[in-house]
C-alpha atoms as a PDB file:
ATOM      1  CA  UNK A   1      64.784  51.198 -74.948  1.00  0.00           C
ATOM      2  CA  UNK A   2      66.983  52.622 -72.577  1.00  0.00           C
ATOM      3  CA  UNK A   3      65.987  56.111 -69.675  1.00  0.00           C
ATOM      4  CA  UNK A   4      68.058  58.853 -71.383  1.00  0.00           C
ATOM      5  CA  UNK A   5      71.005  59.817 -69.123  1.00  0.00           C
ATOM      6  CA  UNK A   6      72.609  63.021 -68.914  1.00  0.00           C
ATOM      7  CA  UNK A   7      76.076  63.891 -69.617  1.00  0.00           C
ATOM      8  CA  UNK A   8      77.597  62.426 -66.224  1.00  0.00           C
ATOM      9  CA  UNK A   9      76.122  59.012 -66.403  1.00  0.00           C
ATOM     10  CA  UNK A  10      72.986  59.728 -64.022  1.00  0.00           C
ATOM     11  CA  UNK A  11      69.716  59.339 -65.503  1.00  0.00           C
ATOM     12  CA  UNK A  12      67.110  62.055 -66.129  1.00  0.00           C
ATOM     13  CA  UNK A  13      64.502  63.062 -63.441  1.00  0.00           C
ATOM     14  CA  UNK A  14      60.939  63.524 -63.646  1.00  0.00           C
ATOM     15  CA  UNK A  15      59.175  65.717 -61.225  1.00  0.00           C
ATOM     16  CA  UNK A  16      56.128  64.158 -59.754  1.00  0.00           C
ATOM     17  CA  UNK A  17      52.975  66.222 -57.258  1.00  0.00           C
ATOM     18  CA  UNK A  18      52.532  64.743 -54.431  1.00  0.00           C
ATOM     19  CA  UNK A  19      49.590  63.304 -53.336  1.00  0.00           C
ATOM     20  CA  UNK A  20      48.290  66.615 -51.413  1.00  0.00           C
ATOM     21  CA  UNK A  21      48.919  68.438 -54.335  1.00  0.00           C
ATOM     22  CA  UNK A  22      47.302  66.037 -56.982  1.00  0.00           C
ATOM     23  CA  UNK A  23      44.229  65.787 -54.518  1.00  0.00           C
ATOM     24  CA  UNK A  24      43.838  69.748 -55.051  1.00  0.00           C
ATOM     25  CA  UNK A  25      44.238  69.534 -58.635  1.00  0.00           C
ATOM     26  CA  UNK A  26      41.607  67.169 -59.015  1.00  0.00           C
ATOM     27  CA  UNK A  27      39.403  68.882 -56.666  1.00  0.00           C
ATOM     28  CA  UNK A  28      39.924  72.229 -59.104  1.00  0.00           C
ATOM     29  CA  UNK A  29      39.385  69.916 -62.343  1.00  0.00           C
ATOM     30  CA  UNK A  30      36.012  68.579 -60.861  1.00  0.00           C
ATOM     31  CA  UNK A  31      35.165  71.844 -59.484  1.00  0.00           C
ATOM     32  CA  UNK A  32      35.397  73.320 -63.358  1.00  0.00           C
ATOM     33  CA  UNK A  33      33.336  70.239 -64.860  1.00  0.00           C
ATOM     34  CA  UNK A  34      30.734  70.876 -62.168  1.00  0.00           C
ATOM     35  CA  UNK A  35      30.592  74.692 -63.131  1.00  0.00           C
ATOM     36  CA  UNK A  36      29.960  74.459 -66.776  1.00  0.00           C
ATOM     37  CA  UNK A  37      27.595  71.730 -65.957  1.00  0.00           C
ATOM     38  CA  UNK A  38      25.194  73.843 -63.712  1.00  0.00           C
ATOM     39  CA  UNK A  39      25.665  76.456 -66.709  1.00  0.00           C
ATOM     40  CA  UNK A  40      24.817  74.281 -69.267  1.00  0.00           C
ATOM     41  CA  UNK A  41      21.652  73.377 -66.992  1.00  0.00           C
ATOM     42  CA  UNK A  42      20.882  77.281 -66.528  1.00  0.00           C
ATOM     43  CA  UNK A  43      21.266  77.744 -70.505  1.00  0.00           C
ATOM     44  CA  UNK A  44      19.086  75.313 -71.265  1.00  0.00           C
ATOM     45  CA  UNK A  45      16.300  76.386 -69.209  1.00  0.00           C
ATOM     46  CA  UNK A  46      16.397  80.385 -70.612  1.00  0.00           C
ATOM     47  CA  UNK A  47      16.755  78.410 -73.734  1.00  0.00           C
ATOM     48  CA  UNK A  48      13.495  76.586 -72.861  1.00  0.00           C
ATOM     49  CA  UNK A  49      11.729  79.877 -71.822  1.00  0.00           C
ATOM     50  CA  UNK A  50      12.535  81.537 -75.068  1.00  0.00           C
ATOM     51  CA  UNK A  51      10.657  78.292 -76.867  1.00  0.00           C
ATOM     52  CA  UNK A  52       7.784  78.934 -75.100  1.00  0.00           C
ATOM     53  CA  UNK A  53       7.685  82.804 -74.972  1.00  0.00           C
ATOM     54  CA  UNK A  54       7.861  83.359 -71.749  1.00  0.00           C
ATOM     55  CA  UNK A  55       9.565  86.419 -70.901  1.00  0.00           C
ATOM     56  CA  UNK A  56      12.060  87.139 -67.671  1.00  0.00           C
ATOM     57  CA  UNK A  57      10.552  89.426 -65.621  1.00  0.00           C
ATOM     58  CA  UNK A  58      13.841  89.143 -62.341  1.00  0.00           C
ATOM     59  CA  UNK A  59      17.484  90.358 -62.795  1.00  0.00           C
ATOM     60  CA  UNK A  60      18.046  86.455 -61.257  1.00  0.00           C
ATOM     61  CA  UNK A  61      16.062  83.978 -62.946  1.00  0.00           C
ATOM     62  CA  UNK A  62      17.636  81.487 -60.087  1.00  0.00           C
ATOM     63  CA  UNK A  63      17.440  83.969 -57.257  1.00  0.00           C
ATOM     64  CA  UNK A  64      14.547  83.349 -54.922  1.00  0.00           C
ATOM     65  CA  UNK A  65      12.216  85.374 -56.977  1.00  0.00           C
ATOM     66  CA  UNK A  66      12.911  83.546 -60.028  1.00  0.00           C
ATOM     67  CA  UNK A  67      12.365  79.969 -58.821  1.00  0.00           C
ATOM     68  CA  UNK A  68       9.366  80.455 -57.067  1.00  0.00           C
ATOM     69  CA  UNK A  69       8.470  82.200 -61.249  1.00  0.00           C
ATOM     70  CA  UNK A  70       9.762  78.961 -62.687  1.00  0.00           C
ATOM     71  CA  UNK A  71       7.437  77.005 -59.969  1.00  0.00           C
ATOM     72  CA  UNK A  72       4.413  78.644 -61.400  1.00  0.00           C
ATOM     73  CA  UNK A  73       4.923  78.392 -64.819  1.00  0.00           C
ATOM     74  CA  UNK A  74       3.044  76.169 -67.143  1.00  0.00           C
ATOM     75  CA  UNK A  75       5.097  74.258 -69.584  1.00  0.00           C
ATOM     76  CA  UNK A  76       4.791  70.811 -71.308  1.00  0.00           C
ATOM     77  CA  UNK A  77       5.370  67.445 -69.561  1.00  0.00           C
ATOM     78  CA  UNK A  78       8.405  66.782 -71.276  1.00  0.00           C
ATOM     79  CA  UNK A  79      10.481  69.831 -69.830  1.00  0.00           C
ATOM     80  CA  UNK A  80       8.572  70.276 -66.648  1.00  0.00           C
ATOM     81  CA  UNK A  81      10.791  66.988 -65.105  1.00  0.00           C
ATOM     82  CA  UNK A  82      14.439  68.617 -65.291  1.00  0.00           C
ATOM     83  CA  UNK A  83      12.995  72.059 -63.752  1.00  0.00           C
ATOM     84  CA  UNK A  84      12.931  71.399 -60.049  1.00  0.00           C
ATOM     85  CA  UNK A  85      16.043  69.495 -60.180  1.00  0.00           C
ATOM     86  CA  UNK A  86      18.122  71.861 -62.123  1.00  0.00           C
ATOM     87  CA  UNK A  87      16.933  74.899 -59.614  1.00  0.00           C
ATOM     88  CA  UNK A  88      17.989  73.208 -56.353  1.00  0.00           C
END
């Protein structure tokens, strides 16, 4: 198979980023994963809290205020592990 050429014999372009340009992209692209992992993290804590009836008592649950709350709470072994590294 043949490049497809245009009417005057030359073939067709392609446009390609260049390297600057693909660095930022991928930069953005990780930056996004990144994002909706630490939200993922946050949701799953509230989500955690709600299991065990605790209620929220700070406008920031991972504001100062709310950590040192989440330091001090008693939960089961299983879910006490991910806590202090999902609030750093």
């Amino acid at each position: 198979m043949s490049w497809p050429s245009s009417p005057d014999g030359t073939r067709a372009e392609i446009w390609l980023p260049d390297p600057t340009v693909r660095a930022e992209r991928e930069r953005a692209r990780f930056r996004l994963h990144l994002v909706h992992h630490r939200t993922a993290l946050k949701n799953r804590i509230h989500a955690t809290l709600m299991t065990f009836g605790y209620s929220v008592p700070v406008s920031d649950l991972f504001g100062t205020q709310g950590r040192e709350i989440l330091g001090r709470l008693a939960v089961p072994e299983p879910w006490q592990g991910p806590w202090p590294r999902a609030c750093a």
